[in-house]
Protein backbone atom coordinates (compact mmCIF):
# COMPACT_ATOMS: atom_id res chain seq x y z
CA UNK A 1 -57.97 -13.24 -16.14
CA UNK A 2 -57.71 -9.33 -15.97
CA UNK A 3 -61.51 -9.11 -15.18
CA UNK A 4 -60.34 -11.22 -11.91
CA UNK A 5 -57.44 -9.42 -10.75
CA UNK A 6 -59.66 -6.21 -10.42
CA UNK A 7 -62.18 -7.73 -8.91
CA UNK A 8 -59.57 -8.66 -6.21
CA UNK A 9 -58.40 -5.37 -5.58
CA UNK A 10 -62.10 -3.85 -5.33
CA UNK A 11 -62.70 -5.74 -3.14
CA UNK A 12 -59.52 -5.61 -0.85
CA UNK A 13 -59.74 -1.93 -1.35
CA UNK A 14 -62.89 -1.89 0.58
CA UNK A 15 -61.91 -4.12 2.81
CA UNK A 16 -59.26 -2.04 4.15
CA UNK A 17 -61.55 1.15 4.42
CA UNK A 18 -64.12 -1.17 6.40
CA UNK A 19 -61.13 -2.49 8.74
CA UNK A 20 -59.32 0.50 9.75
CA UNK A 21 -58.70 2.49 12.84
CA UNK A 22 -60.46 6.01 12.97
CA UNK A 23 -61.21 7.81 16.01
CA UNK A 24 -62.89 11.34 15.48
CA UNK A 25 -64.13 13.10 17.89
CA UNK A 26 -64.81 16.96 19.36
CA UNK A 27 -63.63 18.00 22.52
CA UNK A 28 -62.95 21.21 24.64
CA UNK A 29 -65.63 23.73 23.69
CA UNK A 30 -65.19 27.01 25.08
CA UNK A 31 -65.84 30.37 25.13
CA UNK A 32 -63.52 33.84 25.47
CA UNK A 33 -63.80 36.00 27.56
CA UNK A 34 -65.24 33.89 30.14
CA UNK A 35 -67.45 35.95 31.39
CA UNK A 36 -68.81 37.84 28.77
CA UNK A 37 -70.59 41.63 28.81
CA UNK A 38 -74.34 41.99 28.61
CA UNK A 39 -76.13 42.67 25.03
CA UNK A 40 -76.36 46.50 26.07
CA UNK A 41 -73.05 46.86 26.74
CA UNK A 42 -71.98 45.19 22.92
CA UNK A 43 -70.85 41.89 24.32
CA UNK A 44 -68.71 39.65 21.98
CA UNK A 45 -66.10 36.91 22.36
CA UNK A 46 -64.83 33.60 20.52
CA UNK A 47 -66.43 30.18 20.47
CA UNK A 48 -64.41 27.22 19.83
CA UNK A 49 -63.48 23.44 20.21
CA UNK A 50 -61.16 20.99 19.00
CA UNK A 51 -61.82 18.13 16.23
CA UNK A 52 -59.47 15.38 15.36
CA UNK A 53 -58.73 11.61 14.45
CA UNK A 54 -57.07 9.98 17.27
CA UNK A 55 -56.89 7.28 14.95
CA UNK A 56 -53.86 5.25 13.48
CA UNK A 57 -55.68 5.46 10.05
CA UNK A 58 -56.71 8.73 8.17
CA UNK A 59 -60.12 10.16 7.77
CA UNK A 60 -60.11 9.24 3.64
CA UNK A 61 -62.40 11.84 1.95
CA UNK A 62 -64.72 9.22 0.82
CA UNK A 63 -67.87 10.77 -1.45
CA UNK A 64 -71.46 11.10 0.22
CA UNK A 65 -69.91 9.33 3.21
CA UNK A 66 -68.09 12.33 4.34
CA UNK A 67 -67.84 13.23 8.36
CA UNK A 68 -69.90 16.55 9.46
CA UNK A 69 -70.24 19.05 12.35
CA UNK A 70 -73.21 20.81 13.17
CA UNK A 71 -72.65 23.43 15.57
CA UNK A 72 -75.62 25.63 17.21
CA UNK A 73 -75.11 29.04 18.27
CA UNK A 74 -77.04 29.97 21.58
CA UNK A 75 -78.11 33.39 22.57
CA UNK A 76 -75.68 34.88 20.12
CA UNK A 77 -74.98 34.99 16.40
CA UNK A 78 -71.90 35.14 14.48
CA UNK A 79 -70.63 38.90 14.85
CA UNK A 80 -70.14 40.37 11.90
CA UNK A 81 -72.55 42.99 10.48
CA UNK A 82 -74.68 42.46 7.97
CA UNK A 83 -75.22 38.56 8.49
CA UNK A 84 -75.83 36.35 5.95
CA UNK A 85 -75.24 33.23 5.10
CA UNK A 86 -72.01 34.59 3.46
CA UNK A 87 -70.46 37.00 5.19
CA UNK A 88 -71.11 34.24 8.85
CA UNK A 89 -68.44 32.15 6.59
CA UNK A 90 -65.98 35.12 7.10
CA UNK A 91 -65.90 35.00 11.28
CA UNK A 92 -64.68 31.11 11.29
CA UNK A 93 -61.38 30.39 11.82
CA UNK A 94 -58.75 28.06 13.70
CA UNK A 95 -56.35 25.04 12.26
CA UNK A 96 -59.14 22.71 11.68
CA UNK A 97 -61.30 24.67 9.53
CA UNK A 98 -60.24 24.02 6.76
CA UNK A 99 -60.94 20.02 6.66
CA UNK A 100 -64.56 21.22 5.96
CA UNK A 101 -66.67 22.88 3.45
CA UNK A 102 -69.03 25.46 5.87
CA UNK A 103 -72.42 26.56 5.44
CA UNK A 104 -74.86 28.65 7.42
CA UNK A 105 -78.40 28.72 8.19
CA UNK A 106 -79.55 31.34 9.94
CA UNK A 107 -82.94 30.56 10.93
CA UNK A 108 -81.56 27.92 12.65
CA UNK A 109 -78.39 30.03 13.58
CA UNK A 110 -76.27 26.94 13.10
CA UNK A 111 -72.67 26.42 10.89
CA UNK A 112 -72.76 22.80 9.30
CA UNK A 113 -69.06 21.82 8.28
CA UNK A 114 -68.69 18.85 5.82
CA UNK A 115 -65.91 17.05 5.48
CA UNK A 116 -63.53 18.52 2.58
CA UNK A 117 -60.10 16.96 2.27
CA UNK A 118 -58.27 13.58 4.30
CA UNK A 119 -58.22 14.13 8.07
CA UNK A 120 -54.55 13.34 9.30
CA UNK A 121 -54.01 10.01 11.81
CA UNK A 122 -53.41 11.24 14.98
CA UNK A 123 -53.96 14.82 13.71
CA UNK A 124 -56.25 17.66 15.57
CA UNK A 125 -57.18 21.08 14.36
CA UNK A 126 -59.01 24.19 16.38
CA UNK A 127 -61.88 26.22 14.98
CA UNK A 128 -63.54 29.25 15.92
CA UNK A 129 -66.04 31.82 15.75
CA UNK A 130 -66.47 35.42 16.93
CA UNK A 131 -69.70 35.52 18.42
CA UNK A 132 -71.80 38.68 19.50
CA UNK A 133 -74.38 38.40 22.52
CA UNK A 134 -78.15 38.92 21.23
CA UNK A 135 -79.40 38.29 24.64
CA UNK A 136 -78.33 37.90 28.45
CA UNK A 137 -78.29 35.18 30.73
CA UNK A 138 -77.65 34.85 34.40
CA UNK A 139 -74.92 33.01 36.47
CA UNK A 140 -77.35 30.98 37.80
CA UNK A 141 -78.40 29.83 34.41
CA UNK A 142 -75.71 30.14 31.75
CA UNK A 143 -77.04 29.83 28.17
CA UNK A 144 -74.40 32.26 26.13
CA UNK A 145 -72.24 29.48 24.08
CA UNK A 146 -72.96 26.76 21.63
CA UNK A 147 -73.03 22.91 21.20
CA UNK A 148 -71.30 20.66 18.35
CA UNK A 149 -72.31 17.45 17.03
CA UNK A 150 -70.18 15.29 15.12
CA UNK A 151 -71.33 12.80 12.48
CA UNK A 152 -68.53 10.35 11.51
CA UNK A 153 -68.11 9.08 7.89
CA UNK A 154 -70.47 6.60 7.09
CA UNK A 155 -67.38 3.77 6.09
CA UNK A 156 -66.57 3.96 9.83
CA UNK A 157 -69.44 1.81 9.97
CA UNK A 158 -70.18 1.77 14.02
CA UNK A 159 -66.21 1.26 14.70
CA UNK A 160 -66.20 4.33 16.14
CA UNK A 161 -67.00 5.48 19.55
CA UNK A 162 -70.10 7.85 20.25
CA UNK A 163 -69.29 9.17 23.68
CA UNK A 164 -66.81 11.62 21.97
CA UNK A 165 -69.01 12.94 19.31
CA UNK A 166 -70.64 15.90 21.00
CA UNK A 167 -69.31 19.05 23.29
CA UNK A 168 -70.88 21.98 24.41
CA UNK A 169 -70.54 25.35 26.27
CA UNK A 170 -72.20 27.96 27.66
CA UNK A 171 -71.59 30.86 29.82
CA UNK A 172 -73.00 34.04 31.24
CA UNK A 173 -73.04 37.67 30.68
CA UNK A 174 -72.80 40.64 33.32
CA UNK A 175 -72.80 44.26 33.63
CA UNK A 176 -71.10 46.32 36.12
CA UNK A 177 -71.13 49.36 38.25
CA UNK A 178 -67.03 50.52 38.70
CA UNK A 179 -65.35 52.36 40.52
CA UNK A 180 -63.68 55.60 39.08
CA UNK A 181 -60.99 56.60 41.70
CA UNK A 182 -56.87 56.84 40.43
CA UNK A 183 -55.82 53.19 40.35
CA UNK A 184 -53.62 53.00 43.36
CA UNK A 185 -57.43 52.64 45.33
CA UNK A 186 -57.80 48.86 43.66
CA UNK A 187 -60.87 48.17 41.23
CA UNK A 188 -63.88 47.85 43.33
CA UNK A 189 -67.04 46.84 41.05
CA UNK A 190 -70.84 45.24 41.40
CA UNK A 191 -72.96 43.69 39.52
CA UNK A 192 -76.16 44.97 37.70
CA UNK A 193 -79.12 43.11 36.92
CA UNK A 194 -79.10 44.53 33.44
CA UNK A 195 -82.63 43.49 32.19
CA UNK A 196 -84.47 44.08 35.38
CA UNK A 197 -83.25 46.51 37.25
CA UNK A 198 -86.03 46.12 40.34
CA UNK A 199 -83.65 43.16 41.54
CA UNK A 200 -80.98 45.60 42.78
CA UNK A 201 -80.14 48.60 45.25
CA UNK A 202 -77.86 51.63 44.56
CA UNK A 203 -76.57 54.92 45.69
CA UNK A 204 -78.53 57.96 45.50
CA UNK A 205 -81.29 57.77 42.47
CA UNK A 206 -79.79 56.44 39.40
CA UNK A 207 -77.28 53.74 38.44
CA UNK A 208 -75.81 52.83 35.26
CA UNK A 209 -72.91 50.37 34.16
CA UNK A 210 -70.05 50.06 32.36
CA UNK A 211 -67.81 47.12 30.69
CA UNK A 212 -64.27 48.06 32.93
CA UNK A 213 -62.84 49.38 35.33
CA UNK A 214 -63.04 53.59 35.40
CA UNK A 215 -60.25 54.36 36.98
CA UNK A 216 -59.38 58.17 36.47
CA UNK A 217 -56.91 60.80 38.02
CA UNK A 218 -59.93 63.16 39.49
CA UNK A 219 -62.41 60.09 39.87
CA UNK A 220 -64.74 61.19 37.46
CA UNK A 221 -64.79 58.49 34.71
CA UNK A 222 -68.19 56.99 35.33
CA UNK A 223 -69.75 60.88 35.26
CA UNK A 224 -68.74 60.59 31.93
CA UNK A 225 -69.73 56.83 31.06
CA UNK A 226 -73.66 56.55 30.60
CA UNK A 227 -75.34 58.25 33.11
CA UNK A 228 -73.90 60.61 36.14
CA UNK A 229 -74.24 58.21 38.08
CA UNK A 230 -72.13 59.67 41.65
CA UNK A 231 -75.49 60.79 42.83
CA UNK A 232 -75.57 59.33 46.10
CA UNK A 233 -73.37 61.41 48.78
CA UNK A 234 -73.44 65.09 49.69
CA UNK A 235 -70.72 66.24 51.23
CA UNK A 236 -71.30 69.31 54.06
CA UNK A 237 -67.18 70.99 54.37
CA UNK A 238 -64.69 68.77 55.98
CA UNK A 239 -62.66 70.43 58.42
CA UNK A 240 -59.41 68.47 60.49
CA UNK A 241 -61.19 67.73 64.38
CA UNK A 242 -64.63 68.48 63.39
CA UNK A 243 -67.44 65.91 63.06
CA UNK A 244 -70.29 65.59 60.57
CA UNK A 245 -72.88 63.88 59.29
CA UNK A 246 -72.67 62.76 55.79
CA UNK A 247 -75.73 62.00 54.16
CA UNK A 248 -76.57 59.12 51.70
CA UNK A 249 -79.45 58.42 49.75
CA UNK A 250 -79.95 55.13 48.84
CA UNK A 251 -82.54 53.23 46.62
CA UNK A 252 -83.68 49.89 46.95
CA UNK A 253 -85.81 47.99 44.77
CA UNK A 254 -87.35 44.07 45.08
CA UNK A 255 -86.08 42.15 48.24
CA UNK A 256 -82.81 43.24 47.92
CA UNK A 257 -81.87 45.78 50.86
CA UNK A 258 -78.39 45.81 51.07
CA UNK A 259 -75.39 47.53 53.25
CA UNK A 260 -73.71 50.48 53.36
CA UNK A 261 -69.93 50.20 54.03
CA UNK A 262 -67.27 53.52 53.20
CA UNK A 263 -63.99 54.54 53.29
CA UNK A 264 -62.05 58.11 53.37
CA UNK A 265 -58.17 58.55 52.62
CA UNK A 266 -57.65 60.30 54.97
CA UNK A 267 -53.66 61.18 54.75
CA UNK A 268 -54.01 61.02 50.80
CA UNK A 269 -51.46 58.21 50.33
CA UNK A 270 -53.22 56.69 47.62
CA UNK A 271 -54.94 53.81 49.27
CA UNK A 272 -57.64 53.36 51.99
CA UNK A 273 -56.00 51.05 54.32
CA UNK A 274 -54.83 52.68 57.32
CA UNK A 275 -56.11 52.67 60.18
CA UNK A 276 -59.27 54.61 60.79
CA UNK A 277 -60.46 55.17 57.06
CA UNK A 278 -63.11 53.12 56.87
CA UNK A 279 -65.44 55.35 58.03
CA UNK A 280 -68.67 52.68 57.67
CA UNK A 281 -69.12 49.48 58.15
CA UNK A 282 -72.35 46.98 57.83
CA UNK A 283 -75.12 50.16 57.89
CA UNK A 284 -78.34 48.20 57.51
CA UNK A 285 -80.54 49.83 54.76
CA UNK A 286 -84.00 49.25 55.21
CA UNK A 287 -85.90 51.09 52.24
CA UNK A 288 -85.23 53.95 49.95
CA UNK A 289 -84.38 56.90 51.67
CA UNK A 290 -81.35 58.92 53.61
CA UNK A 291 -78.51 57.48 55.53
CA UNK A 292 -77.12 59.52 57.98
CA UNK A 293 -73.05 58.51 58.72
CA UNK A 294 -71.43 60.37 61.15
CA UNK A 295 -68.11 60.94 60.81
CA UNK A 296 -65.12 62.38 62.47
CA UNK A 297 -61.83 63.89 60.29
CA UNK A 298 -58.84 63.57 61.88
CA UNK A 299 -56.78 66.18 62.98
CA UNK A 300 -53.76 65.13 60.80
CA UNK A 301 -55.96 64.24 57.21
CA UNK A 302 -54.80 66.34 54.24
CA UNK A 303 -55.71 69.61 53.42
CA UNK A 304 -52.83 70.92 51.01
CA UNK A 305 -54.94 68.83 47.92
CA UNK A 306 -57.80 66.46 47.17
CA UNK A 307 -58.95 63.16 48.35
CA UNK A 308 -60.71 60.80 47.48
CA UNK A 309 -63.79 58.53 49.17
CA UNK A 310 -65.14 55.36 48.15
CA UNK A 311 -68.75 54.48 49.01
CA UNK A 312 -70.11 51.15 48.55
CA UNK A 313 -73.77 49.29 48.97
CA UNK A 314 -74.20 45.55 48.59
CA UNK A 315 -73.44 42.77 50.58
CA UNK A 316 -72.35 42.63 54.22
CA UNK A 317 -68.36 42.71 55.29
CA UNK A 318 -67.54 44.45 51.86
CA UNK A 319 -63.97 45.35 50.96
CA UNK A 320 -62.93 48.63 49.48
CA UNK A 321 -61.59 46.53 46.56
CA UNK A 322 -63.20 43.17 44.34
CA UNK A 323 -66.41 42.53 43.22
CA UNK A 324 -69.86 41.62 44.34
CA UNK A 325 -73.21 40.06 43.08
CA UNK A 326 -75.17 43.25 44.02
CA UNK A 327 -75.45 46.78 44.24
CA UNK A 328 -73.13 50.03 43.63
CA UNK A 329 -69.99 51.65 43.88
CA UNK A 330 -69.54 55.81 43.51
CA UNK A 331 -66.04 57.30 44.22
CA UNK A 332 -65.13 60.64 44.80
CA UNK A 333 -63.08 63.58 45.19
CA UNK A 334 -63.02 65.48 48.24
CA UNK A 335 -61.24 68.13 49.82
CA UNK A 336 -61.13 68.86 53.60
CA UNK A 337 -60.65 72.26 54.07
CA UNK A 338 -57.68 74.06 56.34
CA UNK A 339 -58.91 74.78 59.76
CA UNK A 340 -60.43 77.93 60.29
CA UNK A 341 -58.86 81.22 59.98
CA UNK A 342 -61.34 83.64 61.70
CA UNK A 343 -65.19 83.46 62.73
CA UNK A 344 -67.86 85.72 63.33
CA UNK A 345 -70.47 84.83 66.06
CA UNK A 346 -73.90 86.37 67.42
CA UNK A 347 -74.80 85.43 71.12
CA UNK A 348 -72.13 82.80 70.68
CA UNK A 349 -73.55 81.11 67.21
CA UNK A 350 -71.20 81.02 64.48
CA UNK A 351 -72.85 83.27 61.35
CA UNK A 352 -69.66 83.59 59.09
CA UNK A 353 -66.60 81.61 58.67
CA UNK A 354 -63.51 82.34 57.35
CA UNK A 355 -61.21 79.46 55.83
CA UNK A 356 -58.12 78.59 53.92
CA UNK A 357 -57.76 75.67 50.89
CA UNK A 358 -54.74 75.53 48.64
CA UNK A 359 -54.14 79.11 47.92
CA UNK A 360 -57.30 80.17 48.38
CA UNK A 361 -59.61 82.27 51.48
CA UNK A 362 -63.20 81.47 51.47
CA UNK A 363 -65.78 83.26 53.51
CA UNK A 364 -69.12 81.51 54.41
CA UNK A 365 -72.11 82.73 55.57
CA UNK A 366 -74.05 80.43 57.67
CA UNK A 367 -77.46 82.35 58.15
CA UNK A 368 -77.97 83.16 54.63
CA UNK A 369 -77.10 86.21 54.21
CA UNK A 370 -75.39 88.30 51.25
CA UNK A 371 -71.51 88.53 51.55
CA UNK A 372 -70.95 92.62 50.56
CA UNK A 373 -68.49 95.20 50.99
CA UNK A 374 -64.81 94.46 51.68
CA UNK A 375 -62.71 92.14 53.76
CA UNK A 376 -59.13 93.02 54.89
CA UNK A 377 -56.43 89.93 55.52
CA UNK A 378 -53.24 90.86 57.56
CA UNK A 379 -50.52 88.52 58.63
CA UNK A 380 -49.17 87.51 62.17
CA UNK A 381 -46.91 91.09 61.56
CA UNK A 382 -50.21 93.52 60.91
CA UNK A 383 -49.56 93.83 57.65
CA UNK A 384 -52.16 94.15 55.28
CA UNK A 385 -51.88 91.43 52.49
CA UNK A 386 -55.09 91.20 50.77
CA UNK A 387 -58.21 92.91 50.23
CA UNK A 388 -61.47 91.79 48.84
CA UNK A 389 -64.67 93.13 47.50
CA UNK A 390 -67.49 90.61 48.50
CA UNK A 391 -69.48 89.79 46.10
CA UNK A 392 -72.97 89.21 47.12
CA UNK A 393 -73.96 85.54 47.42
CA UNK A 394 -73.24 83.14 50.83
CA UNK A 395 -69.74 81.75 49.95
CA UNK A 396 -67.22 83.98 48.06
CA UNK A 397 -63.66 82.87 46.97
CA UNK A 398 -60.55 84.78 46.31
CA UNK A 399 -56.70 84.21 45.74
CA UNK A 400 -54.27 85.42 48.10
CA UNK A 401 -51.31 85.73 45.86
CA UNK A 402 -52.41 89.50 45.23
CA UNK A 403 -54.37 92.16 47.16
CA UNK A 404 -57.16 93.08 45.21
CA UNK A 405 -60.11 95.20 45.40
């Protein structure tokens, strides 16, 4: 009689497990940031997805008929340093974790998690991995992320649904060329082929990129990021009314050609808006070489401090600000010099110049030749208020808070 009842409940035990309602499944993959920076740059981020039992049952921890994931890393490994099939353990984490027992394999560079402990009805967990880019992969073709496949417990026996039992990810990786002026000019960045660089065009000879934006007080972050970079504009002096031509050397590289747009603050308010300080727009470039822009300063622009100019090549109709699938940013700071204070001409050709910046008197020679002996400086009244030795060269500089020589 006992040998019966037992019998009974074996088999209404299994009856039960056969019978009831499970529902895993994965869902959600994704990866952080979104966009993620190229290998060079040490690109890293998060992988993750969700896995649950929608069911009105639990997932019982039944032995050798346990449920697994398999997930597959893709262009990327588990970031942690040195890897191993141990220390990869350390870089999982999230709420549903810790239903499974992980392993690693990293030939295969793939986490297998088997089920460890009952899986909740109606219960779902997150888990994740810090990830670290080994190689780079394009918009066009995103293959930075993972996939997960989910084996259910063998008692489930074909009750549950398949269609839910697999998700996947993937995204892309970029490097950028950014802009360095103060913030108040808006990020302005482009995009950098990273692993072939004869698919792009820059500014003057070189081009290098960086993970943010550079913004800086003086513009001269990305001088100090990588390479010096702000290679591609020389800038002759800048005096209110007068026109020049500001040259810009420009290489290009594959099919890409590219356009030359640029803007001046011109009344140093922080922001290249107004009216009349976009000093290019849409300047064809047809091959490596010089650009010549001509441009006019305004009477009114700023001469008591610095401004700044941002030069940009790419696409057409470019903004000042936002980013674009090709070429190069450089910002700058300039300074546009007080109009003259004297000149000295030959048969009515300008060979030295005399000019005023901050608190400051510059003399220029324009033919070349050596500034010597002394210059006297009297105010409106005759009175003498400065005097200066030259000192040899074609541009000398000296401080008018003091006479001195």
């Amino acid at each position: 009689m006992k040998k019966v009842i037992l019998a009974s409940i074996i088999v209404f035990s299994a009856t039960m497990i056969i019978a009831g309602n499970w529902k895993p499944y994965v869902k959600q993959g994704n990866v952080t940031p979104a966009t993620l920076l190229a290998r060079q740059l040490n690109g890293n981020g998060v992988v993750s997805f969700m896995v649950g039992n929608m069911g009105s049952d639990p997932l019982e921890l039944v032995a050798n008929q346990e449920m697994r994931v398999v997930l597959t890393l893709s262009f990327g490994v588990p970031d942690v340093m040195p890897l191993d099939a141990t220390t990869a353990l350390t870089v999982i984490g999230g709420t549903g974790a810790g239903w499974f027992t992980w392993s690693y394999n990293k030939l295969t560079n793939s986490y297998t998690g088997i089920q460890s402990r009952t899986i909740p009805a109606q219960s779902e967990g997150t888990v994740t991995i810090r990830y670290k880019v080994t190689m780079n992969s394009s918009k066009d073709v995103p293959a930075n992320g993972f996939n997960v496949n989910l084996t259910p417990p063998g008692y489930t026996n074909g009750a549950n649904t398949t269609s839910d039992d697999a998700v996947s990810f993937y995204t892309f990786t970029r490097a950028g060329d950014f802009g360095d002026a103060p913030a108040s000019y808006g990020s302005a960045d482009h995009s950098i082929d990273i692993d072939n660089a004869a698919n792009t065009v820059w500014l003057g000879t070189t081009v290098d990129y960086e993970p943010v934006d550079q913004a800086s007080p003086v513009a001269n972050n990305d001088d100090k990021t990588g390479l010096d970079d702000e290679d591609g504009v020389i800038f002759p002096d800048l005096l209110p009314d007068a026109s020049v031509n500001l040259p810009v050397f420009v290489t290009t590289a594959g099919d890409n050609q590219g356009f030359i747009s640029a803007w001046i603050d011109w009344d140093g308010n922080g922001q290249f808006n107004n009216w009349g300080e976009q000093v290019a727009k849409n300047i064809p470039v047809t091959g490596t070489g010089t650009v010549s822009l001509p441009v006019t300063v305004p009477g009114y622009a700023i001469t008591k401090v610095p401004t700044f100019a941002r030069f940009r090549i790419g696409p057409e109709n470019m903004n000042s600000t936002g980013s674009y699938a090709f070429g190069e940013v450089e910002d700058y700071q300039v300074k546009i010099l007080n109009p003259f204070i004297g000149i000295e001409e030959k048969e009515g050709s300008p060979r030295m110049i005399i000019y005023s910046y901050e608190d400051d008197i510059y003399v220029k020679d324009l033919t070349g030749r050596e500034l010597k002996g002394k210059m006297l400086v009297y105010n409106l009244v005759g009175q003498r208020i400065a005097r200066k030795a030259l000192t040899g060269g074609t541009l000398n500089k000296f401080s008018m808070n003091v006479e001195q020589g």
